[in-house]
Protein backbone atom coordinates (compact mmCIF):
# COMPACT_ATOMS: atom_id res chain seq x y z
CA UNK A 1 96.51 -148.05 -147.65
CA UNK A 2 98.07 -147.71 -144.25
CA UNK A 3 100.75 -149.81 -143.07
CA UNK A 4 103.26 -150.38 -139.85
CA UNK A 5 106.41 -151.55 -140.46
CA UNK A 6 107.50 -154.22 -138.30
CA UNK A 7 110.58 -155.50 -139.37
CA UNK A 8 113.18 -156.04 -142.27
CA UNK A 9 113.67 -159.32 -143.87
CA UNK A 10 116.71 -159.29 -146.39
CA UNK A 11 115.55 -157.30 -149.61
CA UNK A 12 111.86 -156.67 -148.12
CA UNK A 13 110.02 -154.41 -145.32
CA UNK A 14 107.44 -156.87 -143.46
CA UNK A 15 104.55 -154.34 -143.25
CA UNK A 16 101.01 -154.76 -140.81
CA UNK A 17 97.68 -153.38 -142.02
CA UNK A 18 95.15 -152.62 -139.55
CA UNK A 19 93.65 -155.96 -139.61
CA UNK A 20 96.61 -157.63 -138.73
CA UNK A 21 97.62 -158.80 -142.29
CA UNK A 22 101.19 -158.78 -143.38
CA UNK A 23 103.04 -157.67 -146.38
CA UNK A 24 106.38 -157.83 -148.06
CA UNK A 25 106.94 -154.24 -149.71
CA UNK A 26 110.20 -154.62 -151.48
CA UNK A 27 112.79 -152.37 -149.39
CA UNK A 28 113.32 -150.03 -152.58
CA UNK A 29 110.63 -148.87 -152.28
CA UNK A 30 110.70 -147.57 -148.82
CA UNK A 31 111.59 -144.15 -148.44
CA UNK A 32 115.27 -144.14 -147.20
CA UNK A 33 115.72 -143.02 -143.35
CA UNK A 34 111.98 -145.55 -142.67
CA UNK A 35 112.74 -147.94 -139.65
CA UNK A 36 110.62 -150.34 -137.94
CA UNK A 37 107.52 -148.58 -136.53
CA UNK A 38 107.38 -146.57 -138.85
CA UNK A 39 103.68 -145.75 -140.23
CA UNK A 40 103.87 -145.38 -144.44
CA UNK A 41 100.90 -144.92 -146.68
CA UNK A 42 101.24 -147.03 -149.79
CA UNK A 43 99.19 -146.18 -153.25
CA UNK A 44 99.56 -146.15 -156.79
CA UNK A 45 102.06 -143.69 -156.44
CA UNK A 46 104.35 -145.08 -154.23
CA UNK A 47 105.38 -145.13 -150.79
CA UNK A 48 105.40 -142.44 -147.90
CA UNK A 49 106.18 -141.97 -144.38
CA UNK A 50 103.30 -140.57 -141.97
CA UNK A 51 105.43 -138.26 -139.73
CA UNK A 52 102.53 -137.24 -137.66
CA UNK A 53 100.70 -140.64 -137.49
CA UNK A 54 104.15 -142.01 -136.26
CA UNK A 55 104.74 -139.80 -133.70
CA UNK A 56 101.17 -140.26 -132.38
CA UNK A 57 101.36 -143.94 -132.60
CA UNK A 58 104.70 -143.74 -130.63
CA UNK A 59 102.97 -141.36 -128.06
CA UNK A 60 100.41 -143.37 -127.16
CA UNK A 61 102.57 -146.03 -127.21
CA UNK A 62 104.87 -144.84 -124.61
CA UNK A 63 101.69 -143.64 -122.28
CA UNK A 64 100.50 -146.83 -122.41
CA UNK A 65 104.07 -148.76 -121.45
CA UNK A 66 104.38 -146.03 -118.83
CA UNK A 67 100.91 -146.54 -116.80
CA UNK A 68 101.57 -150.48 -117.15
CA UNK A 69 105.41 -150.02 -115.32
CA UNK A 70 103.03 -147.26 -113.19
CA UNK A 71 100.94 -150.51 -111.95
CA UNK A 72 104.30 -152.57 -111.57
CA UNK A 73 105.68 -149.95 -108.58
């Protein structure tokens, strides 16, 4: 399962799914270096960072921040 990372709370990673649900991963088990934003695939196995869905979903991020300040001028 695919998750975001939104924040850290104390001992735990507050993680969204795709539908908008929350969960609490405990922090251990985040790979070290993961910050918030971060896109990590969860399974049986354990838990990895998505380098290339990050870096897309931080793309299209900024594109979108940058034609909405675009509007603002």
């Amino acid at each position: 399962m695919q998750y975001v990372i939104d924040r850290f709370e104390g001992r735990y990673a507050v993680c969204e799914d795709e539908q908008g649900n929350m969960l609490h991963i405990e922090r251990v088990r985040i790979p070290i270096g993961a910050k918030e934003g971060d896109v990590i695939f969860v399974s049986d196995t354990g838990v990895e960072i998505d380098l290339e869905v990050t870096k897309k979903r931080k793309a299209n991020i900024e594109a979108l921040a940058k034609e909405l300040w675009k509007d603002e001028e």
